[in-house]
C-alpha atoms as a PDB file:
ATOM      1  CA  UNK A   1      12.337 -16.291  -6.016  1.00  0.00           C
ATOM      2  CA  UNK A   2      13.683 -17.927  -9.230  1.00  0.00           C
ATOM      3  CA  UNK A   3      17.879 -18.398  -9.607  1.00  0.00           C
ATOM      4  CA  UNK A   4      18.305 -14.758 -11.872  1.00  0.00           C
ATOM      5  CA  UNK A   5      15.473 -13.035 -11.402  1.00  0.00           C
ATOM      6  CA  UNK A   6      15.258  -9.544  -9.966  1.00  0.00           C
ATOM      7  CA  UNK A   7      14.204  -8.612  -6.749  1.00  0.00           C
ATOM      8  CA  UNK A   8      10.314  -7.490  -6.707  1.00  0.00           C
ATOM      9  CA  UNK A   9      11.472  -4.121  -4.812  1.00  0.00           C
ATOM     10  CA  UNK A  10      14.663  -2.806  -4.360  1.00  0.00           C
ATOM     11  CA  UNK A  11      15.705   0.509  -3.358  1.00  0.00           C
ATOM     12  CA  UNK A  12      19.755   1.382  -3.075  1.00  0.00           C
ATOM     13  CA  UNK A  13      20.994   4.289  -0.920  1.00  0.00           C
ATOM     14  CA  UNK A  14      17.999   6.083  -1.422  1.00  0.00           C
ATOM     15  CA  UNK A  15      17.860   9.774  -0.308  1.00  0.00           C
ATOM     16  CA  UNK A  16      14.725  12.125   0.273  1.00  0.00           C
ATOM     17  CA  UNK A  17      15.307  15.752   1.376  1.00  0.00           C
ATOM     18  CA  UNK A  18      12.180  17.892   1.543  1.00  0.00           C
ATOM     19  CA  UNK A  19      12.779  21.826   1.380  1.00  0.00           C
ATOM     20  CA  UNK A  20      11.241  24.181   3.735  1.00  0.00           C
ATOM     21  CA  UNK A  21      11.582  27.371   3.262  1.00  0.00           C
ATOM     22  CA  UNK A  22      15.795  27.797   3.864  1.00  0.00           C
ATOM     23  CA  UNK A  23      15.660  24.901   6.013  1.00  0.00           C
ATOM     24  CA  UNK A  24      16.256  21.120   4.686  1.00  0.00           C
ATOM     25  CA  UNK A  25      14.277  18.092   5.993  1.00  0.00           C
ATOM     26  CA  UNK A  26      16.392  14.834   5.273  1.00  0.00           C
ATOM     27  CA  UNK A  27      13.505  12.185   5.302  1.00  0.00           C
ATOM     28  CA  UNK A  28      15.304   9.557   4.117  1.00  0.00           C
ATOM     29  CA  UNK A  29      19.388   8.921   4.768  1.00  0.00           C
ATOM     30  CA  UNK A  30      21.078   6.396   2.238  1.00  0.00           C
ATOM     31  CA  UNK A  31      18.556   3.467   2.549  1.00  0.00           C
ATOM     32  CA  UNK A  32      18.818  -0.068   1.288  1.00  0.00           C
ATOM     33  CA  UNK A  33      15.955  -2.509   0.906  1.00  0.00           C
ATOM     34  CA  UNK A  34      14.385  -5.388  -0.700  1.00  0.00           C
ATOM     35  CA  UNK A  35      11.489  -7.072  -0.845  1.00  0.00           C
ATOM     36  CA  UNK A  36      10.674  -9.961  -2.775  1.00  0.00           C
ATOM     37  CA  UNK A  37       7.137 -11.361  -4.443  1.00  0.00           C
ATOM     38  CA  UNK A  38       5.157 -13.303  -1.210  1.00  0.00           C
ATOM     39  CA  UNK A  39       6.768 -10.979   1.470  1.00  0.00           C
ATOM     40  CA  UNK A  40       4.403  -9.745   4.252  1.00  0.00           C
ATOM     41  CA  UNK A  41       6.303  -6.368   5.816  1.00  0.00           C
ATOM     42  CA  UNK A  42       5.376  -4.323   8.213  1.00  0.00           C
ATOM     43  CA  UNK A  43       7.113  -1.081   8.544  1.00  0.00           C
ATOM     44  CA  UNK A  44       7.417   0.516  12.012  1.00  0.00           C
ATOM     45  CA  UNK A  45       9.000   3.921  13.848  1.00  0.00           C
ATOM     46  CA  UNK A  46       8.108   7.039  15.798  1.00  0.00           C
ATOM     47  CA  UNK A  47       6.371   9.790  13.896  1.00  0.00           C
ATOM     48  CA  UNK A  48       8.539  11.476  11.623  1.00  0.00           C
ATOM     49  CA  UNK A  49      11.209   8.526  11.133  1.00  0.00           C
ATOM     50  CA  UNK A  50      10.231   8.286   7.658  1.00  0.00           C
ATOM     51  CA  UNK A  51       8.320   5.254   7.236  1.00  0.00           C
ATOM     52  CA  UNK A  52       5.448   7.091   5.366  1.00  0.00           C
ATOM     53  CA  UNK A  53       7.769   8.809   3.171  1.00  0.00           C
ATOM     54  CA  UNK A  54       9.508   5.636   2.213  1.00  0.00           C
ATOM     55  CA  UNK A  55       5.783   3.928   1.467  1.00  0.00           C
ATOM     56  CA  UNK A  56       5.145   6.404  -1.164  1.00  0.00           C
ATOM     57  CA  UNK A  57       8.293   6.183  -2.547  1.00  0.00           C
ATOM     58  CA  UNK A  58       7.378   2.562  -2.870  1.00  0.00           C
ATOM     59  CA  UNK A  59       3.954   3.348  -4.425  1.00  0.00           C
ATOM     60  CA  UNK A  60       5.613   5.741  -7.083  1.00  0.00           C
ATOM     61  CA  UNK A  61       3.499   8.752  -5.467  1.00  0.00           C
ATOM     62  CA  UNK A  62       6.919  10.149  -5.020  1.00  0.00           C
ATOM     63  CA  UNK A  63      10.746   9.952  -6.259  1.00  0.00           C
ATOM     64  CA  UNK A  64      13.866   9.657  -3.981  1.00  0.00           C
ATOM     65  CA  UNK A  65      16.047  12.774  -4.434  1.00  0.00           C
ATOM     66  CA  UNK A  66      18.858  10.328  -4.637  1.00  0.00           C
ATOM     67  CA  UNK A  67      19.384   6.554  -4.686  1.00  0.00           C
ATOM     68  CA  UNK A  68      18.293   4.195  -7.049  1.00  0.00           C
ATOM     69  CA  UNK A  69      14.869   2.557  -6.770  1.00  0.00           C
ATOM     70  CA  UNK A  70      14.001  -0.764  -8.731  1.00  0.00           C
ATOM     71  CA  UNK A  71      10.450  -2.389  -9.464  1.00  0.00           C
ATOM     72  CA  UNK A  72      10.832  -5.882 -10.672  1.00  0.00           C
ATOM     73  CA  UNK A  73      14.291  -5.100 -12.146  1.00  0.00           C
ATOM     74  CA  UNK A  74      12.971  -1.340 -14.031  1.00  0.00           C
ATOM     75  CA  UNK A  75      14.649   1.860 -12.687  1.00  0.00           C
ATOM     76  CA  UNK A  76      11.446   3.699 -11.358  1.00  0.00           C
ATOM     77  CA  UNK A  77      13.838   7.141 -12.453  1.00  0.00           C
ATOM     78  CA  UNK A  78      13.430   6.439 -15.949  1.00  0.00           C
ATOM     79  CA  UNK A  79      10.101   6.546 -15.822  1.00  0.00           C
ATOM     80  CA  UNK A  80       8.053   9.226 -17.987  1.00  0.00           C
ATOM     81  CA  UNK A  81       4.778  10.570 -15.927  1.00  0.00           C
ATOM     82  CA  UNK A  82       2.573   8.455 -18.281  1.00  0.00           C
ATOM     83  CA  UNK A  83       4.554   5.356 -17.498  1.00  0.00           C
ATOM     84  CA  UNK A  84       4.493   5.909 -13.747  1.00  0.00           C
ATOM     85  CA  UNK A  85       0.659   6.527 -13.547  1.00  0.00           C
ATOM     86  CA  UNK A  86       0.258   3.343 -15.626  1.00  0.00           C
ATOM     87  CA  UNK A  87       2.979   1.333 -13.256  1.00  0.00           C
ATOM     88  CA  UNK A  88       0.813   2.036 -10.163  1.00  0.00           C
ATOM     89  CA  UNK A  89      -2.647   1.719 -11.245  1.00  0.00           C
ATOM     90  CA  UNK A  90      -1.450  -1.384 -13.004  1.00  0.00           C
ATOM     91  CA  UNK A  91       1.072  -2.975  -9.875  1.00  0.00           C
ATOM     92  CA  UNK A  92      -0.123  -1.510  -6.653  1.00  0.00           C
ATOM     93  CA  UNK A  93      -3.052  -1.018  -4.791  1.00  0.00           C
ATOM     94  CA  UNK A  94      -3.060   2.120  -1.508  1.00  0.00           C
ATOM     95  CA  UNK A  95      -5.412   1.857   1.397  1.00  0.00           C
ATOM     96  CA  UNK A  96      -4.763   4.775   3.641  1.00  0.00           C
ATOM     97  CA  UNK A  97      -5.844   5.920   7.101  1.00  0.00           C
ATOM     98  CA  UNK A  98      -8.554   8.544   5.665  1.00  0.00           C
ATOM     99  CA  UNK A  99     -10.100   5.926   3.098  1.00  0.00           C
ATOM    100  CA  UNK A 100     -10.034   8.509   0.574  1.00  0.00           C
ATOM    101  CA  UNK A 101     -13.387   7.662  -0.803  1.00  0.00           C
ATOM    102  CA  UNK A 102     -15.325  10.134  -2.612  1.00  0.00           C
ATOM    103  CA  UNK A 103     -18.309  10.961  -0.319  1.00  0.00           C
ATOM    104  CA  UNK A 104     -20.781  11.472  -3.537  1.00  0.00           C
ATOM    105  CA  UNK A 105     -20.179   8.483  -5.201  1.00  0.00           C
ATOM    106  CA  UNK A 106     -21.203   4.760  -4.028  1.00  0.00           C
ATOM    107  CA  UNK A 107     -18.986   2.009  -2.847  1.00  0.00           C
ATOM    108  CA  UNK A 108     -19.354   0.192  -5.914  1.00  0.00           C
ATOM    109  CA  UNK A 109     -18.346   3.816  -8.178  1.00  0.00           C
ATOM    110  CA  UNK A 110     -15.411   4.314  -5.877  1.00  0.00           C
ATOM    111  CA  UNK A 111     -14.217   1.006  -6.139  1.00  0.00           C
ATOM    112  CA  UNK A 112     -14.623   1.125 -10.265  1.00  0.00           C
ATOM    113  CA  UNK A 113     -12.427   4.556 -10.619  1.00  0.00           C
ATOM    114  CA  UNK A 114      -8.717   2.362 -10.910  1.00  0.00           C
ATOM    115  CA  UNK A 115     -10.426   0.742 -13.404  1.00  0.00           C
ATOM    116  CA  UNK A 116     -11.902   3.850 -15.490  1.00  0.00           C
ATOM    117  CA  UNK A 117      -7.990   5.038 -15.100  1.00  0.00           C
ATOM    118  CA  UNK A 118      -7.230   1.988 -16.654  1.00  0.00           C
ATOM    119  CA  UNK A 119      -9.597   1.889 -19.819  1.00  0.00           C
ATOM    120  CA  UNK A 120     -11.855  -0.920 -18.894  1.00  0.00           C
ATOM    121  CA  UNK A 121     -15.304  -0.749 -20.384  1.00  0.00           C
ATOM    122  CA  UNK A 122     -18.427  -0.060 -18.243  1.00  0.00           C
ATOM    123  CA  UNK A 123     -19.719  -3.802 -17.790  1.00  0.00           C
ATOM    124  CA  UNK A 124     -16.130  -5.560 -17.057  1.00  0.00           C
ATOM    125  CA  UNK A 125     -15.404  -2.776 -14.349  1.00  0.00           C
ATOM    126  CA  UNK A 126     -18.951  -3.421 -12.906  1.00  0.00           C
ATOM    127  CA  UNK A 127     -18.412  -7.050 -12.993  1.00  0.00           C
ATOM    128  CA  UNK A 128     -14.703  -6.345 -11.260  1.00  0.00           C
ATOM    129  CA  UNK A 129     -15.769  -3.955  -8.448  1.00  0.00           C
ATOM    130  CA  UNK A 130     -18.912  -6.230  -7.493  1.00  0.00           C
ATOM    131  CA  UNK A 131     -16.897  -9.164  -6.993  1.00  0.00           C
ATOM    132  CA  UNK A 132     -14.104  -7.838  -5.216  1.00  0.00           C
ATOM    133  CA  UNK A 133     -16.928  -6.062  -3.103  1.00  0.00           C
ATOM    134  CA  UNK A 134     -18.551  -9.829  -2.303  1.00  0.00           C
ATOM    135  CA  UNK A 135     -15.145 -10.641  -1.197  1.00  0.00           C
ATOM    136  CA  UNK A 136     -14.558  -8.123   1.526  1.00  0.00           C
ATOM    137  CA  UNK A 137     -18.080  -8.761   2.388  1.00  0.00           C
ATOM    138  CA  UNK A 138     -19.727  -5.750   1.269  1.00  0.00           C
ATOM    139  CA  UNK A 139     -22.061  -7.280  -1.015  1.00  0.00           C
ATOM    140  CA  UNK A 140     -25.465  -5.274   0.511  1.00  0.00           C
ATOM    141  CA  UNK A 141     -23.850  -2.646   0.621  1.00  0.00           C
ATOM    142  CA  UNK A 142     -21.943  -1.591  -2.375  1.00  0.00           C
ATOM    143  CA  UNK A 143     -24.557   0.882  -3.743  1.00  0.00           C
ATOM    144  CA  UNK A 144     -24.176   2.788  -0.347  1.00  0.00           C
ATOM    145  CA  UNK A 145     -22.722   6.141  -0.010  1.00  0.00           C
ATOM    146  CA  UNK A 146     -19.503   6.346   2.400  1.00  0.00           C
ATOM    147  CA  UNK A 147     -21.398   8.166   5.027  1.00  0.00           C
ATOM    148  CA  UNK A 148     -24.384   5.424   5.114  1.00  0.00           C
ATOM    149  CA  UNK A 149     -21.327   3.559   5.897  1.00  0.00           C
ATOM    150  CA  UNK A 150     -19.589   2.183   9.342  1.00  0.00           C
ATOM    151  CA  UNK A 151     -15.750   2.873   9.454  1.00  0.00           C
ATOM    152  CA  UNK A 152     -14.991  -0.287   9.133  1.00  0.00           C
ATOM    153  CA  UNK A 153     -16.967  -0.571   5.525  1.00  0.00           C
ATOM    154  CA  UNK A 154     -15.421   2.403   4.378  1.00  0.00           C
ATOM    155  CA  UNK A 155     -11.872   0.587   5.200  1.00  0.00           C
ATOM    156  CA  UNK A 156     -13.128  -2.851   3.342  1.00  0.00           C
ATOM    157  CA  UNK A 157     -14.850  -0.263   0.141  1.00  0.00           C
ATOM    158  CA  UNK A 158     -10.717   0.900   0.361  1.00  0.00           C
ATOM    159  CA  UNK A 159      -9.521  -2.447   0.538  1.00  0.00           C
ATOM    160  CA  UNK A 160     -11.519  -3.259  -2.636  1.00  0.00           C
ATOM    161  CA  UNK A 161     -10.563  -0.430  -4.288  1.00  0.00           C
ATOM    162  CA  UNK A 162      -6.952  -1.283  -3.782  1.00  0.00           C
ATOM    163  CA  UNK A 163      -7.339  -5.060  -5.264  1.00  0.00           C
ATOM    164  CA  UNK A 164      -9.930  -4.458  -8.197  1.00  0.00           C
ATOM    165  CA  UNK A 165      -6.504  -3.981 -10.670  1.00  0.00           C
ATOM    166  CA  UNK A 166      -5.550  -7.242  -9.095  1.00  0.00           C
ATOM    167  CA  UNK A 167      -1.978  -5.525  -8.154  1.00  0.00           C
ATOM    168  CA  UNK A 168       1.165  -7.390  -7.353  1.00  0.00           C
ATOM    169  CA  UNK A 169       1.788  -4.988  -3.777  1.00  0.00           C
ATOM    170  CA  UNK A 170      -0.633  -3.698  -2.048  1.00  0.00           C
ATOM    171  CA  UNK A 171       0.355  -0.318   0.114  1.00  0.00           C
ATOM    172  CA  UNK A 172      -1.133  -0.130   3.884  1.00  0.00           C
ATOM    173  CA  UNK A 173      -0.630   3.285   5.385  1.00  0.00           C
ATOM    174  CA  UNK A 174      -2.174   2.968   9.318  1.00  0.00           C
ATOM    175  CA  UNK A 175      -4.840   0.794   8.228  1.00  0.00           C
ATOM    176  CA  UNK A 176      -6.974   0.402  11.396  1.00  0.00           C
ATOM    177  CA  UNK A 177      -5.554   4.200  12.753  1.00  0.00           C
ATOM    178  CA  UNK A 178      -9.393   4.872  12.194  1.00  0.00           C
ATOM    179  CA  UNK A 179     -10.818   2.465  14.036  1.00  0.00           C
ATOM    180  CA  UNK A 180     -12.331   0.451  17.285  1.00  0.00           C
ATOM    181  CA  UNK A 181      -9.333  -2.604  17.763  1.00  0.00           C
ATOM    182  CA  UNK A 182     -12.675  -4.835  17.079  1.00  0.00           C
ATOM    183  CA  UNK A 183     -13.026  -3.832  13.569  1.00  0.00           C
ATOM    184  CA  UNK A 184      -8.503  -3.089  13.276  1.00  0.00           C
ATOM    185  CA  UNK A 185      -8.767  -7.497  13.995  1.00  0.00           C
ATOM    186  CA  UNK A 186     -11.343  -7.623  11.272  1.00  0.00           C
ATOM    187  CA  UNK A 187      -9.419  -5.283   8.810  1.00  0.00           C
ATOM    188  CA  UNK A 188      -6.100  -7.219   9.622  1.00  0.00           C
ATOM    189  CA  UNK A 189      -7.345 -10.221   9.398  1.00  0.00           C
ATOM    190  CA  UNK A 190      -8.061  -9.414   5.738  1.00  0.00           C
ATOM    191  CA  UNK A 191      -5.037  -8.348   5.084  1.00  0.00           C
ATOM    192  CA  UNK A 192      -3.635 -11.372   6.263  1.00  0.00           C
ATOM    193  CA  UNK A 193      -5.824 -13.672   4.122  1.00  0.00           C
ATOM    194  CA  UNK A 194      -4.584 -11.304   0.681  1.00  0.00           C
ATOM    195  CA  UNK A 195      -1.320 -12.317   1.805  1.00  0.00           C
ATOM    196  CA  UNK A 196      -1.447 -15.909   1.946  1.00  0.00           C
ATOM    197  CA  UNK A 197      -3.017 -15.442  -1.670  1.00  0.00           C
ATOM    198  CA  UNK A 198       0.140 -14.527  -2.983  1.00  0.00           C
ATOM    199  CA  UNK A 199      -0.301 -10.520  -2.618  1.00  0.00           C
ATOM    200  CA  UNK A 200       3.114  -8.752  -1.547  1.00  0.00           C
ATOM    201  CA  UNK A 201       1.513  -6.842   1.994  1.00  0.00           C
ATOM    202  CA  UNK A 202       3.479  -3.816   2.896  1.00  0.00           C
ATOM    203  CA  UNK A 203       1.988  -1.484   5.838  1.00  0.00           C
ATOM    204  CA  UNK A 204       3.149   1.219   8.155  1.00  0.00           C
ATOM    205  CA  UNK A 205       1.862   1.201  11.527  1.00  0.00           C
ATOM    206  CA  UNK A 206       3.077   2.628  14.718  1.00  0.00           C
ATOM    207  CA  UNK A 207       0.933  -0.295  17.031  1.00  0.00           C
ATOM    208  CA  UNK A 208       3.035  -3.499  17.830  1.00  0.00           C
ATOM    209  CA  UNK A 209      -0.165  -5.312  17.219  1.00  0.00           C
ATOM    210  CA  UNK A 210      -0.861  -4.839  13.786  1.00  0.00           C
ATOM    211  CA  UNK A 211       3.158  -5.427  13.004  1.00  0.00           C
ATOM    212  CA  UNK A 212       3.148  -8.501  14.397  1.00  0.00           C
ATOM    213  CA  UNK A 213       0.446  -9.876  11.548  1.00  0.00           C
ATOM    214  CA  UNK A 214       3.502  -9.144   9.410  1.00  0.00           C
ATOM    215  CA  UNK A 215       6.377 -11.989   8.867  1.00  0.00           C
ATOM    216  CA  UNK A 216       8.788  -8.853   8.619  1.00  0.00           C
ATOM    217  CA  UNK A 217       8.924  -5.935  10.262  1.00  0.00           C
ATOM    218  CA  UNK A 218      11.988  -3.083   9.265  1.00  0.00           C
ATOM    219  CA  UNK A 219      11.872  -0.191  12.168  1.00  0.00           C
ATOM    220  CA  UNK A 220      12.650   2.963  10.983  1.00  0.00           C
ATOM    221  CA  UNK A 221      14.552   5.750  12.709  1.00  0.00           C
ATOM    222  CA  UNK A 222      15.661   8.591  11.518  1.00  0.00           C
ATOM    223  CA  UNK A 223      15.191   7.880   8.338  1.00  0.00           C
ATOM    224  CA  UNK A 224      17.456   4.896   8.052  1.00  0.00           C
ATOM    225  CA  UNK A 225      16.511   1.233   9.190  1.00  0.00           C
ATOM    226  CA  UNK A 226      17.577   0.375  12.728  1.00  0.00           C
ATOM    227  CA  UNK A 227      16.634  -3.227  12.385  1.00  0.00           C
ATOM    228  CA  UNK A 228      15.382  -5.808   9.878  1.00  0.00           C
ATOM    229  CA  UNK A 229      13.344  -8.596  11.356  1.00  0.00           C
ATOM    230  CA  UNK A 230      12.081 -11.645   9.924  1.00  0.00           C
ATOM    231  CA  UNK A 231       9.631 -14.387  11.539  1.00  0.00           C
ATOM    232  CA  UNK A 232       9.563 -17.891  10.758  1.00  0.00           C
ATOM    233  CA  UNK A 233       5.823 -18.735  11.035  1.00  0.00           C
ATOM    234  CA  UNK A 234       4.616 -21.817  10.643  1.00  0.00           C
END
């Protein structure tokens, strides 16, 4: 990172309390991080630490109830709903456990829908989702339905849909939990080459196996980090 230039991600102190019914769930406890452009992170911690809480928090799907959270140098707070809708189709790309495809609509039509959000005309967000379909390898089958589809092409059709806005982060939430380890080596192994293609990698997983594609791993528990690792590769 550049002498004077902000941080890609920071988040200071940040707080999330959920409220259920009278009682309070404290998700997140005064947490400080920062990630910078090139970083490969893996976060890690039993269920309910927090780690999937602090991912969307991240991804703008959700706002710290206190804290301060920073996206190259912006106060994610400040943002109006239009702005943050715009910020994450335009700097961040989710692939999540379910896939979250829609099951009507080909791989090629689920992959295009960022780009609808995002006001491309019909033949450049063809011409987007096709290629970034021949890169994960699905190009025979990107006018396929998700159910004519093997788990492991529904991950990839997520995968694609995550990098057609060509984001600087890309969100991983348990990205082989759906899968054989065969195809989890495939789908990591993906991962791995977006990262060394400049894409900022951040995933929650609870397997040791997956973490250790990362070059950082932060364990969560609860809801505060217990330990900040990074590994010199290379």
């Amino acid at each position: 990172m550049e002498v004077g230039m902000p941080a890609l991600i920071e988040l200071k102190g940040v707080t999330k309390v959920y409220k259920m019914g009278k009682r309070e769930v404290h998700a997140l406890r005064g947490l400080d991080l920062t990630i910078d452009h090139l970083e490969y992170v893996a976060i890690t911690g039993p269920s309910g630490s927090g780690k999937s809480t602090l991912l969307n928090i991240i991804g703008m799907l959700d706002l710290p109830t206190d804290g301060k959270y920073y996206l190259d140098g912006a106060e994610v707070s400040e943002f109006g709903d239009a702005q943050l809708a715009a910020m994450r189709n335009r700097k961040v790309g989710f692939i999540f456990q379910t896939f979250n495809l829609l099951p009507r609509t080909t791989a090629l039509g689920n992959v295009e829908l960022p780009l609808i959000y995002a006001g491309l005309g019909w033949k450049e967000r063809r011409r987007k989702a096709e290629n970034v379909l021949e890169t994960v390898g699905l190009a025979d089958r990107m006018h396929h339905k998700p159910n004519e589809l093997s788990g492991g092409q529904r991950q990839r059709v997520a995968i694609a849909r995550a990098l057609v806005t060509e984001p600087d982060i890309v969100l991983a939430d348990e990205p082989t939990g759906n899968l054989d380890s065969q195809t989890g080596d495939e789908i990591m192994h993906l991962l791995d080459d977006l990262s060394s293609k400049g894409h900022v990698i951040i995933l929650v997983t609870h397997e040791a196996s997956v973490a250790e594609h990362a070059r950082r791993t932060v364990h969560i528990l609860d809801g505060s980090i217990a330990s900040d690792i990074i590994k010199h590769k290379g």
